[in-house]
C-alpha atoms as a PDB file:
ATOM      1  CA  UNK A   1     -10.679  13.757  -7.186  1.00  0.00           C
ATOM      2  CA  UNK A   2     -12.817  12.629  -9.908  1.00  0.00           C
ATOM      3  CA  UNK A   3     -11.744  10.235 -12.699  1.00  0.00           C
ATOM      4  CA  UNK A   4     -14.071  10.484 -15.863  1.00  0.00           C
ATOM      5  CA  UNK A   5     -12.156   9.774 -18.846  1.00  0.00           C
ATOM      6  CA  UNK A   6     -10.445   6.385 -20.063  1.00  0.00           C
ATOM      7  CA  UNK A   7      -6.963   7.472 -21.209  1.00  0.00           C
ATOM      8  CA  UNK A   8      -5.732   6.287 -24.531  1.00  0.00           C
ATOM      9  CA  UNK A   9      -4.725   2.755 -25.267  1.00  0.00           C
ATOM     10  CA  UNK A  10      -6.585   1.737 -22.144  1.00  0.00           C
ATOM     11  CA  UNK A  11     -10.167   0.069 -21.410  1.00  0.00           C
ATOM     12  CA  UNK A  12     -12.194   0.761 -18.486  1.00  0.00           C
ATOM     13  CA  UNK A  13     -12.935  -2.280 -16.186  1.00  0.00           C
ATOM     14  CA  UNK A  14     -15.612  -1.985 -13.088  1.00  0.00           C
ATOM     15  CA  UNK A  15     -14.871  -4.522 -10.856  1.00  0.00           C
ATOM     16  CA  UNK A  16     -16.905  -6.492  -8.149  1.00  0.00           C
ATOM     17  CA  UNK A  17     -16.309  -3.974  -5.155  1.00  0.00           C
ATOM     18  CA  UNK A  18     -16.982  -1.430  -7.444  1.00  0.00           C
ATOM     19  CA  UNK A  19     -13.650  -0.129  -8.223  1.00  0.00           C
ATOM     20  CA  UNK A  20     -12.920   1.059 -11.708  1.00  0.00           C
ATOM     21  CA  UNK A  21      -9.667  -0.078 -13.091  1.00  0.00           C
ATOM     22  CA  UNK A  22      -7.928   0.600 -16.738  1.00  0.00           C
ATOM     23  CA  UNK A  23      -6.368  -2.024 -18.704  1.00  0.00           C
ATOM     24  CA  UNK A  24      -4.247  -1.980 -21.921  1.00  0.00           C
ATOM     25  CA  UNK A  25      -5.875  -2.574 -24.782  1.00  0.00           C
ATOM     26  CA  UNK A  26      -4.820  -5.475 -27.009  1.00  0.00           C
ATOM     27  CA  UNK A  27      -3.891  -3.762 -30.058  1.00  0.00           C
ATOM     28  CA  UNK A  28      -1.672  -1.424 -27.975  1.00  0.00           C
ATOM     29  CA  UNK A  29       1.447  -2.746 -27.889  1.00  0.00           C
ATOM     30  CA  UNK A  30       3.684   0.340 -27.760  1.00  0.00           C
ATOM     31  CA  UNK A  31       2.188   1.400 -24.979  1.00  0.00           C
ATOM     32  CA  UNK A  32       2.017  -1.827 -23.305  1.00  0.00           C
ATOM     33  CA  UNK A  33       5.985  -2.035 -23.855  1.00  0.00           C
ATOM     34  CA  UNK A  34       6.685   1.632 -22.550  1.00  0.00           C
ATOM     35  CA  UNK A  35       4.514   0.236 -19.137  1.00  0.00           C
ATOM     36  CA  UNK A  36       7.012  -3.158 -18.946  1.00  0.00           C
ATOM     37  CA  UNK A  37      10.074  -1.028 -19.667  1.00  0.00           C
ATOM     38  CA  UNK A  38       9.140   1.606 -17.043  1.00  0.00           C
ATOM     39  CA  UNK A  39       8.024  -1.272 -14.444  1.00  0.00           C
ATOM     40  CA  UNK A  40      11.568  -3.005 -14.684  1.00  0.00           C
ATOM     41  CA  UNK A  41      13.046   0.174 -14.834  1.00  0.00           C
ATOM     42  CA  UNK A  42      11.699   1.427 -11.715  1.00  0.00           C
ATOM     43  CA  UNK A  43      11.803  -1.926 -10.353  1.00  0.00           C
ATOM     44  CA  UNK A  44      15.608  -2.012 -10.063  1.00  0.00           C
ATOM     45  CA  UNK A  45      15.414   1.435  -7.585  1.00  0.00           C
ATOM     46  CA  UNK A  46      12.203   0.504  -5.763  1.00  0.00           C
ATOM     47  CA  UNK A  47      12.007  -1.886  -2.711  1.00  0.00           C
ATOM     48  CA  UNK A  48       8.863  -3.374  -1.724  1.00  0.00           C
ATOM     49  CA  UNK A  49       8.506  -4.925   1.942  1.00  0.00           C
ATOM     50  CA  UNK A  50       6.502  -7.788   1.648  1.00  0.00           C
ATOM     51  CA  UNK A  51       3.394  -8.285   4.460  1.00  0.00           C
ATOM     52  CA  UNK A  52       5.144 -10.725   6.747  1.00  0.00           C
ATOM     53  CA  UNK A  53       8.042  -8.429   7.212  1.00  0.00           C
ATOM     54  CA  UNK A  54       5.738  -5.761   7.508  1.00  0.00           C
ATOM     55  CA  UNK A  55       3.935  -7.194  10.483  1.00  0.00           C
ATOM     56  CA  UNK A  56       7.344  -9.102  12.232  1.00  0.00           C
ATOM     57  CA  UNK A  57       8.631  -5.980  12.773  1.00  0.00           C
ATOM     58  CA  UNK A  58       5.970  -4.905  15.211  1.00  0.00           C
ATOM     59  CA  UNK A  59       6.040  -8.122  16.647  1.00  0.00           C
ATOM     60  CA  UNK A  60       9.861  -8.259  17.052  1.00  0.00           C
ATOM     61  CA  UNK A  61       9.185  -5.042  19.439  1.00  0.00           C
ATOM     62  CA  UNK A  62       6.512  -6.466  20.928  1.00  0.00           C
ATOM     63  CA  UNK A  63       4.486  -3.302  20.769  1.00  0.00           C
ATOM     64  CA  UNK A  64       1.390  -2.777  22.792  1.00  0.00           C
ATOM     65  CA  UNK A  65      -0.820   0.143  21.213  1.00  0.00           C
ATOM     66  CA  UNK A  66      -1.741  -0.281  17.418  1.00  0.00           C
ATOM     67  CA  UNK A  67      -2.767   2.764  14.405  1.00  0.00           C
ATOM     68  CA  UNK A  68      -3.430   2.007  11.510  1.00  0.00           C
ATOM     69  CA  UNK A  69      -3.969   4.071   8.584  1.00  0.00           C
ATOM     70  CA  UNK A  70      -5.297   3.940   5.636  1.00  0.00           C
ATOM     71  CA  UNK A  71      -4.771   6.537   2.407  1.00  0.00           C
ATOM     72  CA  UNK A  72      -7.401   7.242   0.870  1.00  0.00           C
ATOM     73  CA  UNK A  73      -7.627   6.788  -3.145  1.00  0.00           C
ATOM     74  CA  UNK A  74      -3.619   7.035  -2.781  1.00  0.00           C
ATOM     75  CA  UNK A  75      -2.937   6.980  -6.709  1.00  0.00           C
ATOM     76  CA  UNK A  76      -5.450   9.615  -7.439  1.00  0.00           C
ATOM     77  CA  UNK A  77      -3.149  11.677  -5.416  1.00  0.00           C
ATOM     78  CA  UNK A  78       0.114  11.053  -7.291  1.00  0.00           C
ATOM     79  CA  UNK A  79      -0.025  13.548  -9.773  1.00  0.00           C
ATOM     80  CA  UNK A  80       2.656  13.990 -12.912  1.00  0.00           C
ATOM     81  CA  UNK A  81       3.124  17.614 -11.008  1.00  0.00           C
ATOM     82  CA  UNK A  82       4.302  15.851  -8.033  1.00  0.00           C
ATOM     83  CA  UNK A  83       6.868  13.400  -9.421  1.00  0.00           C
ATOM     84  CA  UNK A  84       8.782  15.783 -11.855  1.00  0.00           C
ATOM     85  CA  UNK A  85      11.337  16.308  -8.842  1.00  0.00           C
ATOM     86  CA  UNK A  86      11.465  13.256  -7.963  1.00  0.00           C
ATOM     87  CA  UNK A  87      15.373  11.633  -8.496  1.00  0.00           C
ATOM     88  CA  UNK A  88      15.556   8.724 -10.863  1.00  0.00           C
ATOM     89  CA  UNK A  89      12.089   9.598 -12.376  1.00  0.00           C
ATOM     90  CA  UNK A  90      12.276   7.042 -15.976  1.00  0.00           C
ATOM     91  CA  UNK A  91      12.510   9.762 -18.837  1.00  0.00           C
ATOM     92  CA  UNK A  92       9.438   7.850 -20.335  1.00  0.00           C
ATOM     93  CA  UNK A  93       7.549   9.226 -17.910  1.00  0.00           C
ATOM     94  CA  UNK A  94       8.830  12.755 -17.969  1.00  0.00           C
ATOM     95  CA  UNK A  95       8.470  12.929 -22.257  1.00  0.00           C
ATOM     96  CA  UNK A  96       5.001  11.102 -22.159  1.00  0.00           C
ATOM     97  CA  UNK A  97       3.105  11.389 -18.777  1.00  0.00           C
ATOM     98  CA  UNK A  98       0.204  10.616 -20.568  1.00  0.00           C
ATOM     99  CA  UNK A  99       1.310   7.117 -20.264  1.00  0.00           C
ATOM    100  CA  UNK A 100       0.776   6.752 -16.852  1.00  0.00           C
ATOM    101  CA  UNK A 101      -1.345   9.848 -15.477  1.00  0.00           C
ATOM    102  CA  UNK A 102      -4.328  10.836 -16.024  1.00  0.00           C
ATOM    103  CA  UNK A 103      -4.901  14.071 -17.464  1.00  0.00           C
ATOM    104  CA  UNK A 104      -5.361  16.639 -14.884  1.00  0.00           C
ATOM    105  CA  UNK A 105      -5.039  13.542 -12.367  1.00  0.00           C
ATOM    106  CA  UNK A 106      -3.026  10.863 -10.716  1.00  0.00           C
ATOM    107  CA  UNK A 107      -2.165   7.683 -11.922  1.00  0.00           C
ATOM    108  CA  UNK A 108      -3.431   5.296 -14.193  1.00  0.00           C
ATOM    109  CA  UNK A 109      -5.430   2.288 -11.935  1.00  0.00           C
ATOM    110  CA  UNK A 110      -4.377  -0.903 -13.488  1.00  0.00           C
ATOM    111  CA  UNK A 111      -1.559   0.155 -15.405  1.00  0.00           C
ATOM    112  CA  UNK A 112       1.324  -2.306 -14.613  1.00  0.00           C
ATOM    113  CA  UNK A 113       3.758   0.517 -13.679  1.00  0.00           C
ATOM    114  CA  UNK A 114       1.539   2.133 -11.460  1.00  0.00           C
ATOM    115  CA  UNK A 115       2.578   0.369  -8.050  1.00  0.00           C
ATOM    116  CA  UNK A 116       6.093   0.859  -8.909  1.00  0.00           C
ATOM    117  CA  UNK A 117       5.549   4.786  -9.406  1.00  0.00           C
ATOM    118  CA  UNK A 118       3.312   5.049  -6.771  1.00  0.00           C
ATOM    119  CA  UNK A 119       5.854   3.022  -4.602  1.00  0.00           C
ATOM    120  CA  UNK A 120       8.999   5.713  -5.843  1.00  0.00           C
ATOM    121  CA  UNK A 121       7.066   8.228  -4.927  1.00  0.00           C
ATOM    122  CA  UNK A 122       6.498   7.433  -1.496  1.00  0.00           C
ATOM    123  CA  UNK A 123       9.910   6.814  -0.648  1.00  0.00           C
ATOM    124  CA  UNK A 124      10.699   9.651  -1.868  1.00  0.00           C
ATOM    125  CA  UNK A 125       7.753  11.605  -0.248  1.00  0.00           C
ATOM    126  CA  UNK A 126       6.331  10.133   2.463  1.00  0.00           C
ATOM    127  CA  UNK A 127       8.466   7.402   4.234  1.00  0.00           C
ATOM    128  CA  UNK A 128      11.888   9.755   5.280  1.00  0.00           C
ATOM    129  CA  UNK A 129       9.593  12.153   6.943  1.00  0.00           C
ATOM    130  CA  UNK A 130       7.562   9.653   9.056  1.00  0.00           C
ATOM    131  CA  UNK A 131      10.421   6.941   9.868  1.00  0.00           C
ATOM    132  CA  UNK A 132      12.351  10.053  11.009  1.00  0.00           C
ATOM    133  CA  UNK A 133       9.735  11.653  13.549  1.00  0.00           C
ATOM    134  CA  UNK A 134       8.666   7.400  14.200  1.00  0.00           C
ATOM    135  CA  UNK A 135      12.282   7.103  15.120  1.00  0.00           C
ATOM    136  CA  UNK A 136      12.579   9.650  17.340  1.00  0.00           C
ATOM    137  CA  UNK A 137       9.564   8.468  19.490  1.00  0.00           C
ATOM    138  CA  UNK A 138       9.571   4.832  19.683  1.00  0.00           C
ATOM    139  CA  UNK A 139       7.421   4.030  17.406  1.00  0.00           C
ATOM    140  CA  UNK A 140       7.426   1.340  15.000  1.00  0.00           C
ATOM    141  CA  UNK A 141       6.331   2.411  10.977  1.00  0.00           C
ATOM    142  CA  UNK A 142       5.860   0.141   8.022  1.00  0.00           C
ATOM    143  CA  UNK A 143       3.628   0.986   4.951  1.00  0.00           C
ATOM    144  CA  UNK A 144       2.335  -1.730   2.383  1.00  0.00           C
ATOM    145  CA  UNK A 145       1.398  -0.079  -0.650  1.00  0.00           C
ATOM    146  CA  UNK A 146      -1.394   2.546   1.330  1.00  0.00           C
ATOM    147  CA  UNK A 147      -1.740   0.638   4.389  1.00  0.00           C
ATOM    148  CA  UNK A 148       0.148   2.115   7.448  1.00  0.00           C
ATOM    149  CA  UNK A 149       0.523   0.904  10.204  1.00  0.00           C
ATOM    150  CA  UNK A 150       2.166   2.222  13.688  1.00  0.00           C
ATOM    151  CA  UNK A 151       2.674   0.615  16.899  1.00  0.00           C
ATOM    152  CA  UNK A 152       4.148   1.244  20.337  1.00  0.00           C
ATOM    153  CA  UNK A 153       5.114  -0.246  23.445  1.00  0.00           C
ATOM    154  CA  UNK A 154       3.483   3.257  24.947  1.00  0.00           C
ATOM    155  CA  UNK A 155       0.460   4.861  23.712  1.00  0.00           C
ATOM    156  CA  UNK A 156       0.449   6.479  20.634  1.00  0.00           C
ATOM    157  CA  UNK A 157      -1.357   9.835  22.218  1.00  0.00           C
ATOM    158  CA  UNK A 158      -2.896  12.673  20.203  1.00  0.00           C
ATOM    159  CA  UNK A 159       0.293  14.954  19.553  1.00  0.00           C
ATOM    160  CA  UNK A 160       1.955  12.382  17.767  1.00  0.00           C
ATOM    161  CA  UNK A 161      -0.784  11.255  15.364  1.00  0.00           C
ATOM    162  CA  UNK A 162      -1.358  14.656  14.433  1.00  0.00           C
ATOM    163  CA  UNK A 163       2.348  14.886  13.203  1.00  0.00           C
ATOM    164  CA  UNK A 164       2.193  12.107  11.246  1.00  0.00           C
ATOM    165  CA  UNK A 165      -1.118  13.239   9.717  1.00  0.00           C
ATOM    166  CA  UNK A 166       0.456  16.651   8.888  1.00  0.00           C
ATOM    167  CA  UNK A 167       3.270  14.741   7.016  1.00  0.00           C
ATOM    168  CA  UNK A 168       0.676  12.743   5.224  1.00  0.00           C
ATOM    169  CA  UNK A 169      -1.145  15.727   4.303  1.00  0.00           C
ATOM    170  CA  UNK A 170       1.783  17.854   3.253  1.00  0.00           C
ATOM    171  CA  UNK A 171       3.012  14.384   0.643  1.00  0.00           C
ATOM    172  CA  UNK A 172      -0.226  15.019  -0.480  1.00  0.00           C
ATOM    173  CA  UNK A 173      -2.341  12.305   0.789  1.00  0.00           C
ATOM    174  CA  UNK A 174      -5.205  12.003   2.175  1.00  0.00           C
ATOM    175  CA  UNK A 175      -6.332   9.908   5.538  1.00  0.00           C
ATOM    176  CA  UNK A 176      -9.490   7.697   4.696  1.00  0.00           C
ATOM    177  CA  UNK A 177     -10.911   8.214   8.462  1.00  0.00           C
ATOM    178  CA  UNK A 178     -13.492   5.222   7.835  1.00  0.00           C
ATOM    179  CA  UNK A 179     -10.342   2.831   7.903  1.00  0.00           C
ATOM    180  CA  UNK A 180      -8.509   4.006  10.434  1.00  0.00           C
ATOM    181  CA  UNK A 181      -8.352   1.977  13.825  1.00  0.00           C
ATOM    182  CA  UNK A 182      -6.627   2.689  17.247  1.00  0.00           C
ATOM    183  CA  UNK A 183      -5.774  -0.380  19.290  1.00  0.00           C
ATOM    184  CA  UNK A 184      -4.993  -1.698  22.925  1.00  0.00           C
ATOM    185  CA  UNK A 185      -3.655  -4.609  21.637  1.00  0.00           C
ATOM    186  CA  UNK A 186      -4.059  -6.324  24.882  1.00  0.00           C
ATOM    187  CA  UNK A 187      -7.344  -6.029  24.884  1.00  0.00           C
ATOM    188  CA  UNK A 188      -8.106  -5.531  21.123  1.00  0.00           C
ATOM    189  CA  UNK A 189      -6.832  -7.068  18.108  1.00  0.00           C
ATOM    190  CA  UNK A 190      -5.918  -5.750  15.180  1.00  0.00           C
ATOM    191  CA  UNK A 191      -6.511  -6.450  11.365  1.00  0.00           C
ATOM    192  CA  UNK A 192      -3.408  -5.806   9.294  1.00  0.00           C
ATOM    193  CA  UNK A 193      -2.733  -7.118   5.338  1.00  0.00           C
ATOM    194  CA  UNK A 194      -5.124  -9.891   5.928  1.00  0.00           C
ATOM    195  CA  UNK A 195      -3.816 -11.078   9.229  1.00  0.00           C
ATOM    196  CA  UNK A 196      -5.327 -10.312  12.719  1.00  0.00           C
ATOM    197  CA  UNK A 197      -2.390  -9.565  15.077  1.00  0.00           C
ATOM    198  CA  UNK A 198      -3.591  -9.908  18.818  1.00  0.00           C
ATOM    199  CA  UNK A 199      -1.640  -9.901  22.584  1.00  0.00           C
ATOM    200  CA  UNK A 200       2.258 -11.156  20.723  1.00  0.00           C
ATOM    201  CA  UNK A 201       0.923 -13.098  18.204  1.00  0.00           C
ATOM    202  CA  UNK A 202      -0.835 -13.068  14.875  1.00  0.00           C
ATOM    203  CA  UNK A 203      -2.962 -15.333  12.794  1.00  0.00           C
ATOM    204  CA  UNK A 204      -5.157 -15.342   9.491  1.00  0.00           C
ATOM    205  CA  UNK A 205      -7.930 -13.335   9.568  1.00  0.00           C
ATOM    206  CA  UNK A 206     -11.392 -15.091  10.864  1.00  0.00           C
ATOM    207  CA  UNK A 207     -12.861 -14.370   7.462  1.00  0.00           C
ATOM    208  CA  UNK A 208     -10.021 -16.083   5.280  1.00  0.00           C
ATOM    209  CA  UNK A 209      -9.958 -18.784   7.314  1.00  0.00           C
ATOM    210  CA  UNK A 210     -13.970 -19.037   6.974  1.00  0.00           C
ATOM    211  CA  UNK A 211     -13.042 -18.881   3.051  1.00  0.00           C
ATOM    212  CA  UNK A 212     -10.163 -21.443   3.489  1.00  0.00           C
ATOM    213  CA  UNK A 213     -12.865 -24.489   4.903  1.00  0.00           C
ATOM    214  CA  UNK A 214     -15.272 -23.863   2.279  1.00  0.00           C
ATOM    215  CA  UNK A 215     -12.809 -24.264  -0.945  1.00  0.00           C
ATOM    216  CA  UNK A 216     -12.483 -27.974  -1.761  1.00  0.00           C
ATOM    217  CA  UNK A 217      -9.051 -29.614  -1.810  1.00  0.00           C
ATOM    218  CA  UNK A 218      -7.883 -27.975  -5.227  1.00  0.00           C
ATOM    219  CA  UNK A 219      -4.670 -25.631  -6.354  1.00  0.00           C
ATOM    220  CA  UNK A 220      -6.065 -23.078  -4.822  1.00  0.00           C
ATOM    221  CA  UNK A 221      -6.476 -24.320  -1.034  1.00  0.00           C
ATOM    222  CA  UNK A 222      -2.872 -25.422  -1.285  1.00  0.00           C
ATOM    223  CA  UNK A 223      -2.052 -22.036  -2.612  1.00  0.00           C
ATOM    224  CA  UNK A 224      -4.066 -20.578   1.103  1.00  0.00           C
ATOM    225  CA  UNK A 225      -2.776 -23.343   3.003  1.00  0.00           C
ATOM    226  CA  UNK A 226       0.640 -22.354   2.438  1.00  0.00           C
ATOM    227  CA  UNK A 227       0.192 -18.873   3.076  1.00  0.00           C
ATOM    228  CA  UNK A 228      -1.319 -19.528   6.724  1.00  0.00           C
ATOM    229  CA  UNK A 229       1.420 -21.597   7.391  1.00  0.00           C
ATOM    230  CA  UNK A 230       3.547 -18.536   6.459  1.00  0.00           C
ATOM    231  CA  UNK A 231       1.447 -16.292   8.600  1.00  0.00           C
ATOM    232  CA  UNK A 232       1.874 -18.527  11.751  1.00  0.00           C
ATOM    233  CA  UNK A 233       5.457 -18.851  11.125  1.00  0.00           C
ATOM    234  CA  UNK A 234       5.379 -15.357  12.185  1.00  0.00           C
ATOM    235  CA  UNK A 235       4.956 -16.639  15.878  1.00  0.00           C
ATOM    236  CA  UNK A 236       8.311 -18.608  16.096  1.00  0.00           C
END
């Protein structure tokens, strides 16, 4: 799905990797209070699992055999179409979806109640169906934002991947098959959310930590040191 036009009140912005966001203009402050009143809005019916929880529940059932998944331009796929069912949708949204969408696409990269949205929607959409089959094989789900990941004391075979990818499909998303990874984890580790989770135990990922010895002592570094002492507090 193809993005070409900058929706009202918003400026493009390429970033360094490449990826075009859209931010709110300066002058548009009407719009840039209908995206703060939606965010809290939305905020106060939306629950967000932060990344250590994320990965201590894997390691809580000391799971063997890692998948993880990875949707491919996720908000492209979250349409105005898609949502209008959706319980609790903000009514700013349903009078003025060209706030947030896209026309004739998903939603709006950048804008501030984008995550939020995005986040409804899966709960709504995506997460029932998968916990429920997840539950009913043994196998451990969590999603941050579009990262899933699944894990197992068994192996996650064939049968049951396809499932899940048949729910993903039918939410509407899209697999990005580039990303995806299937693990021994005995043998193999894993990269999750910036960590590397390997054999029980999980630890900041090689390249952060390469990052973390060449920042001098600074804000910053205590900023990352803190956060690898969160990730290792995982292990205890």
């Amino acid at each position: 799905m193809k993005i070409k036009n900058t929706p009202p009140g918003f400026a493009s912005k390429l970033l360094g990797n490449g990826r075009r966001v859209f931010i709110i203009k300066p002058r548009s402050l009407d719009l840039y209070t209908v995206q703060q009143d939606v965010k809290q809005e939305l905020g106060r019916i939306t629950a967000f699992t932060n990344q250590f929880d994320c990965v201590k529940r894997h390691l809580i059932r000391k799971s063997r055999f890692f998948w993880k998944v990875d949707l491919r331009k996720a908000f492209d796929h979250v349409t105005f179409a898609s949502v209008t069912t959706i319980p609790n949708l903000p009514d700013d949204i349903r009078h003025s979806p060209q706030l947030f969408f896209h026309t004739n696409g998903g939603l709006i990269q950048g804008a501030p109640s984008s995550p939020k949205i995005f986040q409804l929607f899966c709960q709504q959409r995506l997460d029932p169906e998968i916990q429920k089959f997840c539950g009913k094989n043994t196998i451990v789900y969590t999603r941050f934002a579009d990262d899933l990941l699944f894990s197992s004391r068994k192996a996650i075979g064939k049968g049951a991947r396809e499932r899940i990818r048949i729910i993903i499909r039918y939410a509407g998303f899209h697999v990005n098959e580039k990303k995806v990874s299937l693990v021994d984890n005995s043998y193999t580790p894993i990269e999750y959310l910036g960590m590397e989770i390997f054999q029980g135990r999980v630890s900041p990922e090689k390249e952060f930590l390469k990052r973390f010895s060449l920042i001098p002592d600074g804000p910053e570094k205590t900023g990352m040191r803190g956060w690898i002492k969160s990730v290792l507090a995982l292990n205890t």
